[in-house]
PDB file of N, CA and C in Angstrom:
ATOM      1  N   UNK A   1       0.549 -20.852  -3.357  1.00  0.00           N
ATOM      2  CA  UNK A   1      -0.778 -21.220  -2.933  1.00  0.00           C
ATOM      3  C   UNK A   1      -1.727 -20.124  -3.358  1.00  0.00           C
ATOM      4  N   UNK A   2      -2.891 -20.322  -3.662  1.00  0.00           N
ATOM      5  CA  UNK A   2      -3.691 -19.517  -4.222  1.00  0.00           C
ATOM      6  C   UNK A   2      -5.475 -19.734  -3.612  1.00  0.00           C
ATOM      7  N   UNK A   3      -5.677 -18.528  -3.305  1.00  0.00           N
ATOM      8  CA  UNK A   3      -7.071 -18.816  -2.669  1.00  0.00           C
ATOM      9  C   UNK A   3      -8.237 -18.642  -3.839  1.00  0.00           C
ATOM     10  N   UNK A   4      -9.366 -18.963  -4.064  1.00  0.00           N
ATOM     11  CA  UNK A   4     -10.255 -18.840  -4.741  1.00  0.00           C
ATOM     12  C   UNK A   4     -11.897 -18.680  -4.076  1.00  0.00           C
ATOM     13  N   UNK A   5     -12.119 -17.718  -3.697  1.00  0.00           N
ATOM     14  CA  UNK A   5     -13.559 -17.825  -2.736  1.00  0.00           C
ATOM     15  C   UNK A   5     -14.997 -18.664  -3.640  1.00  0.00           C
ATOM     16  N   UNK A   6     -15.641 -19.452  -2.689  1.00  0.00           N
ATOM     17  CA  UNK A   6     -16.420 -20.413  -3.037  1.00  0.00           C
ATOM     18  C   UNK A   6     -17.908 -19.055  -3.327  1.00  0.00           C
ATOM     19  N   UNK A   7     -17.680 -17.903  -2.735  1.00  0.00           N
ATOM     20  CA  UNK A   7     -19.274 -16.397  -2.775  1.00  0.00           C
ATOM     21  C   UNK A   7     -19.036 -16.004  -3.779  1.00  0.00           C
ATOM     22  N   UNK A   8     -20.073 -16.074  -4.518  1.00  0.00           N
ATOM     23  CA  UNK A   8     -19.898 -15.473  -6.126  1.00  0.00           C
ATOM     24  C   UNK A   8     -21.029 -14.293  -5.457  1.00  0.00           C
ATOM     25  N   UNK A   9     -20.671 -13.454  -6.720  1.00  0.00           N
ATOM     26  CA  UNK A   9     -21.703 -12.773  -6.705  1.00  0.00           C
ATOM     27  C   UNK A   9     -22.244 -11.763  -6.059  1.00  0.00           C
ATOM     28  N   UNK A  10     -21.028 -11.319  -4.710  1.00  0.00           N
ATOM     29  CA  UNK A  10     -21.397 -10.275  -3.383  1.00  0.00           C
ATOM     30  C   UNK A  10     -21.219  -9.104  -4.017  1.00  0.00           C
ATOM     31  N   UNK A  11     -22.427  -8.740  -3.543  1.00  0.00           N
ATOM     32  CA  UNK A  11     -22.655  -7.185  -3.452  1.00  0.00           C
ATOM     33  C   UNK A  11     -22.073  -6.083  -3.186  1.00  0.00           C
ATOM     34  N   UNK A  12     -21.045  -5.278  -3.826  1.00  0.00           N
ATOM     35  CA  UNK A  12     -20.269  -4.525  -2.778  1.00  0.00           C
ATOM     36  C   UNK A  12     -20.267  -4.010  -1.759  1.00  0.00           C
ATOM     37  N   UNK A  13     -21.602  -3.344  -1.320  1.00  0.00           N
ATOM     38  CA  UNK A  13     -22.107  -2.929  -0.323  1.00  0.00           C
ATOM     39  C   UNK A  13     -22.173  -4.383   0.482  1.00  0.00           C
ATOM     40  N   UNK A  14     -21.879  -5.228   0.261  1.00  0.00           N
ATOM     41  CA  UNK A  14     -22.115  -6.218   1.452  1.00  0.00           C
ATOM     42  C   UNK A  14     -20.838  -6.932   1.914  1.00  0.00           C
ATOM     43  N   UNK A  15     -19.515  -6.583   0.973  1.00  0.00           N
ATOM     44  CA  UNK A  15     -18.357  -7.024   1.275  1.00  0.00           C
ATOM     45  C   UNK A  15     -17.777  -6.448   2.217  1.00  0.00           C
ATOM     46  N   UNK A  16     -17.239  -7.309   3.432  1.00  0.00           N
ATOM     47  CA  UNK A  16     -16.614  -6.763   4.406  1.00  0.00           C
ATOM     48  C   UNK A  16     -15.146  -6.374   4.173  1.00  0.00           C
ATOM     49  N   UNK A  17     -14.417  -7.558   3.335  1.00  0.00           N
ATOM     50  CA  UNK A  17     -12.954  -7.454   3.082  1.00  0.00           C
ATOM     51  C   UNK A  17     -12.498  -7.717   2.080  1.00  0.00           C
ATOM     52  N   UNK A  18     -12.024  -7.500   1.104  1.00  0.00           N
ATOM     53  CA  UNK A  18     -11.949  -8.167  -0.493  1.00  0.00           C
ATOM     54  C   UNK A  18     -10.099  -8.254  -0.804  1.00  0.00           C
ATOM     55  N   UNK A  19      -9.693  -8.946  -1.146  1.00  0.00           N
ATOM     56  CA  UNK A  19      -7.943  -9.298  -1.841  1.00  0.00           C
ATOM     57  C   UNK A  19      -8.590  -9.103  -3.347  1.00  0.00           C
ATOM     58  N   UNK A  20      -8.011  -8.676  -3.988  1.00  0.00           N
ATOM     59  CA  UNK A  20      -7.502  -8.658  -5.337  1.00  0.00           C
ATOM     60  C   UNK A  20      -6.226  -8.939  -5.593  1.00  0.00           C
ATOM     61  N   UNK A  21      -6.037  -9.644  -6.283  1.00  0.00           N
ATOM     62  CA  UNK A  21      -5.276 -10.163  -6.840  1.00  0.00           C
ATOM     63  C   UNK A  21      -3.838 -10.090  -5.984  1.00  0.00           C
ATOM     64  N   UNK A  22      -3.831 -10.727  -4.705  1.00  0.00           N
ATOM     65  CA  UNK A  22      -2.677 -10.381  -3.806  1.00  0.00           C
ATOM     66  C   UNK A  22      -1.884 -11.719  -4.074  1.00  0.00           C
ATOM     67  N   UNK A  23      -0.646 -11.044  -4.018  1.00  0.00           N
ATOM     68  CA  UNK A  23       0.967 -11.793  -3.930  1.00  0.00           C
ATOM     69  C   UNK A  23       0.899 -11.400  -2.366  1.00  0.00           C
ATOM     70  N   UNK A  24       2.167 -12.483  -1.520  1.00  0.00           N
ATOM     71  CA  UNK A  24       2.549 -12.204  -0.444  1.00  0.00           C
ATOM     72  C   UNK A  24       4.019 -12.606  -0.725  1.00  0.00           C
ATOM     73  N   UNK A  25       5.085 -12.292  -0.305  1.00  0.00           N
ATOM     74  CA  UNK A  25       6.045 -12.617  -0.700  1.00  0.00           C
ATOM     75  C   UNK A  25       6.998 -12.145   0.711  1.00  0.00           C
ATOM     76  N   UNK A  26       7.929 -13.134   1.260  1.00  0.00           N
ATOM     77  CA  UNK A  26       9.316 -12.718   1.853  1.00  0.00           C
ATOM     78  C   UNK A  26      10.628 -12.806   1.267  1.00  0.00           C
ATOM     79  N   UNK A  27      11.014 -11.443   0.518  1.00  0.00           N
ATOM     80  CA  UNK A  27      11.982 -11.944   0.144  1.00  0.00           C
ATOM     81  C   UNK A  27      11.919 -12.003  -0.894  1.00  0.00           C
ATOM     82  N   UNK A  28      12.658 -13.061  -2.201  1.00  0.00           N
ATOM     83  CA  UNK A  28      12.374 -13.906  -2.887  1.00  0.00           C
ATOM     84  C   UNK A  28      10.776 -14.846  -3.062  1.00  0.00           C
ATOM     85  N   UNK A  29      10.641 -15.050  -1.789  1.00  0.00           N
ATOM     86  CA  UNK A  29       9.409 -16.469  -1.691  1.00  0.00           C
ATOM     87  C   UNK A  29       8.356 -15.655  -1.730  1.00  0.00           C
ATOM     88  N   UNK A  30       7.465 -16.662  -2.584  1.00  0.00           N
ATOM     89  CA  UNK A  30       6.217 -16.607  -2.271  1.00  0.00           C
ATOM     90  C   UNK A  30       5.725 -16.990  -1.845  1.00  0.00           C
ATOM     91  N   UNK A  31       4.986 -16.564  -0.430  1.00  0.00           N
ATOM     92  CA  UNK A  31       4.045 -17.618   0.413  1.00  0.00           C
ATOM     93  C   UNK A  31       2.877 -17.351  -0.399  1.00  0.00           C
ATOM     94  N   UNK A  32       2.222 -16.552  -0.450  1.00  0.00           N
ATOM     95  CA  UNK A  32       0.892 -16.981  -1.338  1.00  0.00           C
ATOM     96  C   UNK A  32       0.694 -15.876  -2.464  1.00  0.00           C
ATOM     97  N   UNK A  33       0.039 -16.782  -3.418  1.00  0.00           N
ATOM     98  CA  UNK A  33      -0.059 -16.158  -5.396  1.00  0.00           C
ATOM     99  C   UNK A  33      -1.618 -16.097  -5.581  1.00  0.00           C
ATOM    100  N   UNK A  34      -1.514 -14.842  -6.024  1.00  0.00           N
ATOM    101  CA  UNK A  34      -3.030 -14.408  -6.885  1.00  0.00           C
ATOM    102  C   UNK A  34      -4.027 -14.845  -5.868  1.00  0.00           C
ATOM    103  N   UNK A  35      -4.537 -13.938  -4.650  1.00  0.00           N
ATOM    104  CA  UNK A  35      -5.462 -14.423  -3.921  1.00  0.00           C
ATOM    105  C   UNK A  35      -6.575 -13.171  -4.464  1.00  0.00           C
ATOM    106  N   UNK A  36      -7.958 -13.995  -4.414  1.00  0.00           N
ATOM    107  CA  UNK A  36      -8.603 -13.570  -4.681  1.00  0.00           C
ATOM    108  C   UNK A  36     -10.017 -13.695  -3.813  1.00  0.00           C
ATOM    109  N   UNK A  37     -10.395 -12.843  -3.060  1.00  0.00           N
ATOM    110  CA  UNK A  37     -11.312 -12.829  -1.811  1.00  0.00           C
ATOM    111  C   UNK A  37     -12.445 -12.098  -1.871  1.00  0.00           C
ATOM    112  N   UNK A  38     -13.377 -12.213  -1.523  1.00  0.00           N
ATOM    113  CA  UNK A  38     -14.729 -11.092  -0.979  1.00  0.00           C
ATOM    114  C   UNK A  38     -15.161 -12.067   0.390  1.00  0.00           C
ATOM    115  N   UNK A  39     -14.608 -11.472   1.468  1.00  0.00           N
ATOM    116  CA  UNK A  39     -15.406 -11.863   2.796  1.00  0.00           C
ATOM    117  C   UNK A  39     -16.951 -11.011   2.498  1.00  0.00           C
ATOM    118  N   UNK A  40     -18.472 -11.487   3.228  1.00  0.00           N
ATOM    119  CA  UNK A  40     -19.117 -11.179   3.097  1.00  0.00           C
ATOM    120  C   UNK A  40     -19.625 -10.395   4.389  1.00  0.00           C
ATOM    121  N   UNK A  41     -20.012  -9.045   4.716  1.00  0.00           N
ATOM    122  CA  UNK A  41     -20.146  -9.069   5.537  1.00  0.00           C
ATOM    123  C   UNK A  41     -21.210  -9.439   6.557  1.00  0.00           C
ATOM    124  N   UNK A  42     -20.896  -9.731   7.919  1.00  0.00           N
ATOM    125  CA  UNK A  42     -22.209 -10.190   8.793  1.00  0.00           C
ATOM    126  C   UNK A  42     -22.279 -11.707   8.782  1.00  0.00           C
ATOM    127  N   UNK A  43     -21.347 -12.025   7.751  1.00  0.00           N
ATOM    128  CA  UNK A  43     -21.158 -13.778   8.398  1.00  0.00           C
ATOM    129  C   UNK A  43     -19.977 -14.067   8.520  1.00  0.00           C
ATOM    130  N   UNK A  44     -19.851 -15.737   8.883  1.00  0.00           N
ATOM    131  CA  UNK A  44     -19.255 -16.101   9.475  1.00  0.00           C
ATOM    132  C   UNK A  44     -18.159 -16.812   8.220  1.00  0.00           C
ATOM    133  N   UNK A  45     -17.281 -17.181   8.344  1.00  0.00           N
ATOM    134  CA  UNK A  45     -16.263 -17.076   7.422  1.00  0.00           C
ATOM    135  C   UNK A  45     -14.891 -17.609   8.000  1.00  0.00           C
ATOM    136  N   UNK A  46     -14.365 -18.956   7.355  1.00  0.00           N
ATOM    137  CA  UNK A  46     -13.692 -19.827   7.624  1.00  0.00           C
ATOM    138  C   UNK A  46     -12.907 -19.984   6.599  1.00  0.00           C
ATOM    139  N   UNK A  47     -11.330 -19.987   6.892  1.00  0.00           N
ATOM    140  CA  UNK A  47     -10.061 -20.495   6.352  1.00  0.00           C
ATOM    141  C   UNK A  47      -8.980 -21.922   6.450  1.00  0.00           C
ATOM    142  N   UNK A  48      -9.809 -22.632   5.914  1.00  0.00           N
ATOM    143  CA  UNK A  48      -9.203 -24.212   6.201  1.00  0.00           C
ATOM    144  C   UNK A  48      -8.165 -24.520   4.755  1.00  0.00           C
ATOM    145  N   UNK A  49      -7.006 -24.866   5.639  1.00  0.00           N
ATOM    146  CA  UNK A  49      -6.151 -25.600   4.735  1.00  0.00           C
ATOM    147  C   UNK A  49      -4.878 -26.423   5.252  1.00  0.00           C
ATOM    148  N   UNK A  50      -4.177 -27.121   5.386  1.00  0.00           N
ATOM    149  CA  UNK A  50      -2.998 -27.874   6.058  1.00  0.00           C
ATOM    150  C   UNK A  50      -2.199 -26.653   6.372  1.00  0.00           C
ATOM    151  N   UNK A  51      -1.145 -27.105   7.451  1.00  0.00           N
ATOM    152  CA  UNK A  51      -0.582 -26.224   8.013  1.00  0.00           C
ATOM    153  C   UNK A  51       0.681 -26.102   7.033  1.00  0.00           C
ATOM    154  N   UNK A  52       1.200 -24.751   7.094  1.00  0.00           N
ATOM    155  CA  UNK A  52       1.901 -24.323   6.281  1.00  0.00           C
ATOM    156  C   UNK A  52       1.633 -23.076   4.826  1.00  0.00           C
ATOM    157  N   UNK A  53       0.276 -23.457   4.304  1.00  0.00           N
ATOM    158  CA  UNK A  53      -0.536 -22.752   3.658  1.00  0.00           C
ATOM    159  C   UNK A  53      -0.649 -21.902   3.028  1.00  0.00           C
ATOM    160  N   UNK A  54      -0.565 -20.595   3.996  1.00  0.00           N
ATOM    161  CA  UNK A  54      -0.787 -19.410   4.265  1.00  0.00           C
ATOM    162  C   UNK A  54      -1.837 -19.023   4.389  1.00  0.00           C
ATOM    163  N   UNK A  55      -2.843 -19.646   5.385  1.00  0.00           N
ATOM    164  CA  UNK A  55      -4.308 -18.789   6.156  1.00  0.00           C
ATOM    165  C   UNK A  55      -3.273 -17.387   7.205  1.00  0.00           C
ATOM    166  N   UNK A  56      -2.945 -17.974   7.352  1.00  0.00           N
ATOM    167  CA  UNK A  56      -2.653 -16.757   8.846  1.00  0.00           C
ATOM    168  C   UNK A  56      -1.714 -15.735   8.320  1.00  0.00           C
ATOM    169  N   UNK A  57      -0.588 -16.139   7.330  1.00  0.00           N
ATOM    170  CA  UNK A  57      -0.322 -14.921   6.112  1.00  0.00           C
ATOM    171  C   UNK A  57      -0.942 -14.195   5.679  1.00  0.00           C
ATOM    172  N   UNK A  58      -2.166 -14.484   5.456  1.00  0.00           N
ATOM    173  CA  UNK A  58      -3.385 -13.872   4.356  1.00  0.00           C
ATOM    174  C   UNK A  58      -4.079 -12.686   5.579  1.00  0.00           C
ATOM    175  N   UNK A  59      -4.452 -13.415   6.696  1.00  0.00           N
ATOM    176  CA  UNK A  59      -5.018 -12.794   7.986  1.00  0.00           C
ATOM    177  C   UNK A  59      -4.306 -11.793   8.777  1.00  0.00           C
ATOM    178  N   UNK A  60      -2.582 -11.808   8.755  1.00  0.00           N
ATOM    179  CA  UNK A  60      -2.013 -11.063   9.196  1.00  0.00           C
ATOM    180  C   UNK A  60      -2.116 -10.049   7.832  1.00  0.00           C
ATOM    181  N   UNK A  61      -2.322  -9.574   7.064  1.00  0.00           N
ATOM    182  CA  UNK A  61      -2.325  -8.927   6.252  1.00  0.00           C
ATOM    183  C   UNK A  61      -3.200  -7.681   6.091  1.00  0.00           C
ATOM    184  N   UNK A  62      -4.416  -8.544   6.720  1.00  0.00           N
ATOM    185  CA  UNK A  62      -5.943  -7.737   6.924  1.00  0.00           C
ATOM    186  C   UNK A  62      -5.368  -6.651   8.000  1.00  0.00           C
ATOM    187  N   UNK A  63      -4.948  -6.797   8.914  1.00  0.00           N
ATOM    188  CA  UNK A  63      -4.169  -5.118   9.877  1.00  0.00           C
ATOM    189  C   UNK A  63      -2.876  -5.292  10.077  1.00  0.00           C
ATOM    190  N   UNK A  64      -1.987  -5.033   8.354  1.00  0.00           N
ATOM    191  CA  UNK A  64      -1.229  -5.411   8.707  1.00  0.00           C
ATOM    192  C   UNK A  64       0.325  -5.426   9.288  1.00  0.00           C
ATOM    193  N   UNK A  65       0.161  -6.370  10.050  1.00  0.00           N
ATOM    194  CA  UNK A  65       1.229  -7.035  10.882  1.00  0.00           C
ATOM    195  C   UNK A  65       2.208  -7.542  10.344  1.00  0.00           C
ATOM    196  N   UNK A  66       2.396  -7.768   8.661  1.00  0.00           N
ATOM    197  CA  UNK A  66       3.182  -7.935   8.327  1.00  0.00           C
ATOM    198  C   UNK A  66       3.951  -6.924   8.099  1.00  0.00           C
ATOM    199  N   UNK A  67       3.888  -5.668   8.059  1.00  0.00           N
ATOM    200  CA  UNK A  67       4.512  -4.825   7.622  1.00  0.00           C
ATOM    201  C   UNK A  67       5.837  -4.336   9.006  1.00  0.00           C
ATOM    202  N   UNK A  68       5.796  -5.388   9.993  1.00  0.00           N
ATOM    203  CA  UNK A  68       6.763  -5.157  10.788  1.00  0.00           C
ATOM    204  C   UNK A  68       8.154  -6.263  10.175  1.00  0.00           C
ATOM    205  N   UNK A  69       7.897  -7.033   8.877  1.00  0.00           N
ATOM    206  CA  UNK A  69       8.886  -7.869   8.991  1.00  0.00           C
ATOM    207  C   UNK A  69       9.373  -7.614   7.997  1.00  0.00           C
ATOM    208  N   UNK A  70      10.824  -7.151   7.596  1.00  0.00           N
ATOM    209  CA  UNK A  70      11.401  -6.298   6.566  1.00  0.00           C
ATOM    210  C   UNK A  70      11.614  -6.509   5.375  1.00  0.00           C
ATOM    211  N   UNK A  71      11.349  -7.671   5.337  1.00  0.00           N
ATOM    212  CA  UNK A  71      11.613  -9.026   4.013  1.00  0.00           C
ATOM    213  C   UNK A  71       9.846  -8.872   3.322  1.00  0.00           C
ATOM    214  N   UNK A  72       9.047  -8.304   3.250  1.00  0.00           N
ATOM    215  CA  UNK A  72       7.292  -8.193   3.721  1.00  0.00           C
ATOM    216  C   UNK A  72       7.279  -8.171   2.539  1.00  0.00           C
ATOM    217  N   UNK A  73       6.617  -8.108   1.112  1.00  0.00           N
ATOM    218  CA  UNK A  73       5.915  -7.509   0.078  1.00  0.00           C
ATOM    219  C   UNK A  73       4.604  -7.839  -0.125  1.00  0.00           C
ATOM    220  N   UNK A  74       4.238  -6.738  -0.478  1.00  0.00           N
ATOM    221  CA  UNK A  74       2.503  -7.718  -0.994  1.00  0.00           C
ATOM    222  C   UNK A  74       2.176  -6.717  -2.145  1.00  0.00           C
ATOM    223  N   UNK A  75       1.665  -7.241  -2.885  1.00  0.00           N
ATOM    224  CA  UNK A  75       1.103  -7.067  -4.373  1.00  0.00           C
ATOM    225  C   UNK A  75      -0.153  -7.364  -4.466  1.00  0.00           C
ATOM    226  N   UNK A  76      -0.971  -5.981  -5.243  1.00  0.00           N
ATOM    227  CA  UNK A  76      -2.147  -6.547  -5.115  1.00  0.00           C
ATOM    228  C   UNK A  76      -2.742  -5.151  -4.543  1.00  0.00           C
ATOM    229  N   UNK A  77      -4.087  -5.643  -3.897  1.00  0.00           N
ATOM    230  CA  UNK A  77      -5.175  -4.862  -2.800  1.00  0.00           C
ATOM    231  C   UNK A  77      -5.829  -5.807  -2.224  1.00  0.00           C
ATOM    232  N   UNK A  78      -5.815  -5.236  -0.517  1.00  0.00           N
ATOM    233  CA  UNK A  78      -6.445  -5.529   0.077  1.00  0.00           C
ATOM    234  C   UNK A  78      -7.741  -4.116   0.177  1.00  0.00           C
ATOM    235  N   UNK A  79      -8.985  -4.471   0.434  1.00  0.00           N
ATOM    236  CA  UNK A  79      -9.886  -3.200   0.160  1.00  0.00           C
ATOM    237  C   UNK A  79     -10.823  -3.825   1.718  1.00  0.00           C
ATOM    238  N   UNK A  80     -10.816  -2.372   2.694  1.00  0.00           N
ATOM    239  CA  UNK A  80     -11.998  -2.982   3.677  1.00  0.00           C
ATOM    240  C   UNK A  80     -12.236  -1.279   3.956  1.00  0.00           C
ATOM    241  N   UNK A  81     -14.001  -1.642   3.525  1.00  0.00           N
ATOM    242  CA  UNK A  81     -14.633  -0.315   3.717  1.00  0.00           C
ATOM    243  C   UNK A  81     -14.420   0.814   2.533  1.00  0.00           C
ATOM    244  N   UNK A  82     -13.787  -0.111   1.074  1.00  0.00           N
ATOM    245  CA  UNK A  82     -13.725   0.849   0.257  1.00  0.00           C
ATOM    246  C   UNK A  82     -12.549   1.555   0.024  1.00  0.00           C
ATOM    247  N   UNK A  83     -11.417   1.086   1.030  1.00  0.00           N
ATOM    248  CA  UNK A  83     -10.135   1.873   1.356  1.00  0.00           C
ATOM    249  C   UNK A  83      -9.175   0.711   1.087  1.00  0.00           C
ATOM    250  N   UNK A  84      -8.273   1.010   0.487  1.00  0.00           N
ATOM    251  CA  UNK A  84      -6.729  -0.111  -0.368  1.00  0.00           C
ATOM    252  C   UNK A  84      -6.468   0.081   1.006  1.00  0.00           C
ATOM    253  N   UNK A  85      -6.283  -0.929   1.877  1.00  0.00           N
ATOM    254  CA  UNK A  85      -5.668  -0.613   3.399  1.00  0.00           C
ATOM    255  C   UNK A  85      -4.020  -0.654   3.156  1.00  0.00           C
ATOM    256  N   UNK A  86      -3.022  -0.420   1.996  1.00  0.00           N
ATOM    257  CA  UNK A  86      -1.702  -0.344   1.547  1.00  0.00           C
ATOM    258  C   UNK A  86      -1.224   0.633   0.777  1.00  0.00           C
ATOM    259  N   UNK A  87      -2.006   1.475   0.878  1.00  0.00           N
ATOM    260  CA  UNK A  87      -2.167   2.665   0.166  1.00  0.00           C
ATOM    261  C   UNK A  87      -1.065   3.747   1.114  1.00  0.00           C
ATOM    262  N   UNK A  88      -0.071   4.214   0.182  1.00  0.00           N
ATOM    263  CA  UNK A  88       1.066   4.778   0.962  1.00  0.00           C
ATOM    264  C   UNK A  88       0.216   6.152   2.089  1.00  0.00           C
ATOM    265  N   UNK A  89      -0.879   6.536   2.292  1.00  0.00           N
ATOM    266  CA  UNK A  89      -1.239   7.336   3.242  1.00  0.00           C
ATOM    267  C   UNK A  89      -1.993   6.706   4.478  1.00  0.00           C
ATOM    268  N   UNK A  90      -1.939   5.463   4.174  1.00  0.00           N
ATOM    269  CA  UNK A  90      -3.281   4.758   5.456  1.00  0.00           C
ATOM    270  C   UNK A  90      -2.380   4.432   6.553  1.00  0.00           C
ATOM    271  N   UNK A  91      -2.981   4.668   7.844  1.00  0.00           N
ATOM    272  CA  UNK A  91      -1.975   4.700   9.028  1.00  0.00           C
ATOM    273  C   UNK A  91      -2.071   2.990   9.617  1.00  0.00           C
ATOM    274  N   UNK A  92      -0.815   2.435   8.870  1.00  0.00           N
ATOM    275  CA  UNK A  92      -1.375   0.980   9.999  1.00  0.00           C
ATOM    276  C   UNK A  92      -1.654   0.998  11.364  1.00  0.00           C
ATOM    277  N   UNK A  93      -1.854   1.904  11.871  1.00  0.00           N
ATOM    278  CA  UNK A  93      -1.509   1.934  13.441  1.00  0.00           C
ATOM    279  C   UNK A  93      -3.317   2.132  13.536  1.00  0.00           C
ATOM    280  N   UNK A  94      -4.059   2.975  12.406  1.00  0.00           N
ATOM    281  CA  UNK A  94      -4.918   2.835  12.451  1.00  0.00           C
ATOM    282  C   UNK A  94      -6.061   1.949  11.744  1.00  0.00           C
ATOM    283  N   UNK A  95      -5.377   1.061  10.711  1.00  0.00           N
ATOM    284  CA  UNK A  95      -5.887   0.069  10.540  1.00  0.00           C
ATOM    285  C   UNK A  95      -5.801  -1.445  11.501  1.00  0.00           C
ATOM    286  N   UNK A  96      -4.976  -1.438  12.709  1.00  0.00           N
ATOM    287  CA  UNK A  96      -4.840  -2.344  13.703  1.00  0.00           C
ATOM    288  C   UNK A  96      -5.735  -1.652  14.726  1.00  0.00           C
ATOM    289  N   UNK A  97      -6.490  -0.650  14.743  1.00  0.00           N
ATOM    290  CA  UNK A  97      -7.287  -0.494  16.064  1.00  0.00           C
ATOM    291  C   UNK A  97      -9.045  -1.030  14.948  1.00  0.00           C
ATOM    292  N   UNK A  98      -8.765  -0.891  13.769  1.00  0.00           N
ATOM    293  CA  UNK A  98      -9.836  -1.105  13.422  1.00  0.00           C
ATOM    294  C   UNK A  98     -10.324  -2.776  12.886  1.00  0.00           C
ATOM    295  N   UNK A  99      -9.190  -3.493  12.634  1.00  0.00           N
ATOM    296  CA  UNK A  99      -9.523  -4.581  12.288  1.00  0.00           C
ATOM    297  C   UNK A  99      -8.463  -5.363  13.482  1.00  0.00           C
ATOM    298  N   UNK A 100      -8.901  -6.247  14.422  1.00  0.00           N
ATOM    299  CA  UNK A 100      -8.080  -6.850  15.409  1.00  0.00           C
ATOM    300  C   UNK A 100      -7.880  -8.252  14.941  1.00  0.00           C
ATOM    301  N   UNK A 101      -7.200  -8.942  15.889  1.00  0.00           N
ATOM    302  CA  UNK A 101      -6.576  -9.884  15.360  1.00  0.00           C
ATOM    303  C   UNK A 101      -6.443 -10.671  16.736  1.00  0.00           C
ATOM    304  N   UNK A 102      -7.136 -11.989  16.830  1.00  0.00           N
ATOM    305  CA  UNK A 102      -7.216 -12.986  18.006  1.00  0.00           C
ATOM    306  C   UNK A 102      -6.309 -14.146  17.746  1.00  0.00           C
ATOM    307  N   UNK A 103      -5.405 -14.832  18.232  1.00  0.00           N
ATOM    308  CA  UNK A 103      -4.410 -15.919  17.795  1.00  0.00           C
ATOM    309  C   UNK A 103      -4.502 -17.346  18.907  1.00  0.00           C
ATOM    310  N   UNK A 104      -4.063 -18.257  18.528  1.00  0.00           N
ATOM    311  CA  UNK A 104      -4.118 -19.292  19.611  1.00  0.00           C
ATOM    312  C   UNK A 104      -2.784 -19.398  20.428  1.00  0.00           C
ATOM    313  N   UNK A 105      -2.502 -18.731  19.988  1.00  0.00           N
ATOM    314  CA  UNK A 105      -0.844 -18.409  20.872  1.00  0.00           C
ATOM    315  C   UNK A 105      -0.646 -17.181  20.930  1.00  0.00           C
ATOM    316  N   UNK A 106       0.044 -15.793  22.134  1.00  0.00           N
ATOM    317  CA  UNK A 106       0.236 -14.963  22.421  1.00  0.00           C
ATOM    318  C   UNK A 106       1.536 -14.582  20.817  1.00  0.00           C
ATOM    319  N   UNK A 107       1.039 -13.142  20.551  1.00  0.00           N
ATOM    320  CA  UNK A 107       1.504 -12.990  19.070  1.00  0.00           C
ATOM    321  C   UNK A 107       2.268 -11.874  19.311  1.00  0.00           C
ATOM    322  N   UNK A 108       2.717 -10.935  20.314  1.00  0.00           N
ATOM    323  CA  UNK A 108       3.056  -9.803  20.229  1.00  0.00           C
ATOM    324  C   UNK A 108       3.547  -8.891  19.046  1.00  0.00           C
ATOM    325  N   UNK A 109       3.985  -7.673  18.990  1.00  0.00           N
ATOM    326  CA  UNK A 109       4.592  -7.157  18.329  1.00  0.00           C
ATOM    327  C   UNK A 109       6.177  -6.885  18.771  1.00  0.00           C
ATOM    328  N   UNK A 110       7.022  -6.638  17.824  1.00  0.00           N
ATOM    329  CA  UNK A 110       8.325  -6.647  18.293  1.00  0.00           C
ATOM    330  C   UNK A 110       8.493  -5.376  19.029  1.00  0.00           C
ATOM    331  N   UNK A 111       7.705  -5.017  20.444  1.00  0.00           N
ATOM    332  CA  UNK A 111       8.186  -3.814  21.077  1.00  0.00           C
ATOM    333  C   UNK A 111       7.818  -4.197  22.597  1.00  0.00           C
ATOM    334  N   UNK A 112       7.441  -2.763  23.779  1.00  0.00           N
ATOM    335  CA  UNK A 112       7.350  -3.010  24.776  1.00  0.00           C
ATOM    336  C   UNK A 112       6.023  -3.639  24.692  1.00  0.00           C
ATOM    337  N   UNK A 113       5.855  -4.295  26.354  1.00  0.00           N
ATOM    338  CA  UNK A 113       4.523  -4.222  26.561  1.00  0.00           C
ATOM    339  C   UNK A 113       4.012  -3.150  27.002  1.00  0.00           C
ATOM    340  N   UNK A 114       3.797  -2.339  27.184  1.00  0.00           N
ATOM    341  CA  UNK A 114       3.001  -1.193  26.906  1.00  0.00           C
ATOM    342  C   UNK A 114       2.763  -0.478  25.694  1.00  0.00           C
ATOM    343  N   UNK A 115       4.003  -0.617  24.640  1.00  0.00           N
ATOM    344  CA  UNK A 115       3.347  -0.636  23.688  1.00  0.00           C
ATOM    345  C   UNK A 115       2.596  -1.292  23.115  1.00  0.00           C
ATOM    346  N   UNK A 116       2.751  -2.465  23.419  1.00  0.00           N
ATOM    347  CA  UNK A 116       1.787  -3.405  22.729  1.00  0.00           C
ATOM    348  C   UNK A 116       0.184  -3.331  22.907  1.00  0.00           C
ATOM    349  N   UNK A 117       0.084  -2.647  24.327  1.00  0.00           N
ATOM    350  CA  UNK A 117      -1.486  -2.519  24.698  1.00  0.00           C
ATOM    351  C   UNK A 117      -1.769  -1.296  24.214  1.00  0.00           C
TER     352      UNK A 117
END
């Protein structure tokens, strides 16, 4: 699956979150090929597609949460604020206090609850 953003033309200074050219992969599989993104920032910004997809692949990625599942790869850049947030020095621990993540079902992480808060 492959995303293609409908915003041409954003300003860097106005991009909130940008994919380049991201693979997601478990494993072998690819859940999603060659995504290519500029969220804009200060609006509002919607991911519609049938279930199965990979919206919420793509979203767990932004602080990411995938990197707890061992099978994980991603290829590519994710860039927010100018920073490859996969860049072997960036602390996910501090890219999850900075970009959060709301779900329609309770999502934990695989630890305590206290860690989790």
């Amino acid at each position: 699956m492959s995303f293609t953003t409908h915003i041409t033309d954003v300003p860097n200074d106005q991009v909130a979150i940008a994919c380049d050219n991201v693979t997601i992969s478990y494993g072998s599989f690819e859940a999603v090929k060659s995504v290519f993104l500029e969220v804009p920032r200060g609006k509002v910004t919607a991911f519609i597609g049938p279930s199965g997809c990979g919206k919420s692949t793509v979203l767990r990625c932004f602080n990411r949460m995938n990197d707890l599942i061992p099978s994980f790869s991603l290829k590519g850049r994710i860039i927010y604020e100018g920073q490859d947030l996969y860049e072997p020095k960036v602390d996910p621990v501090e890219v999850r206090r900075r970009i959060g993540m709301v779900f329609q079902r309770p999502n934990p992480f695989p630890k305590s609850i206290y860690e989790n808060i």
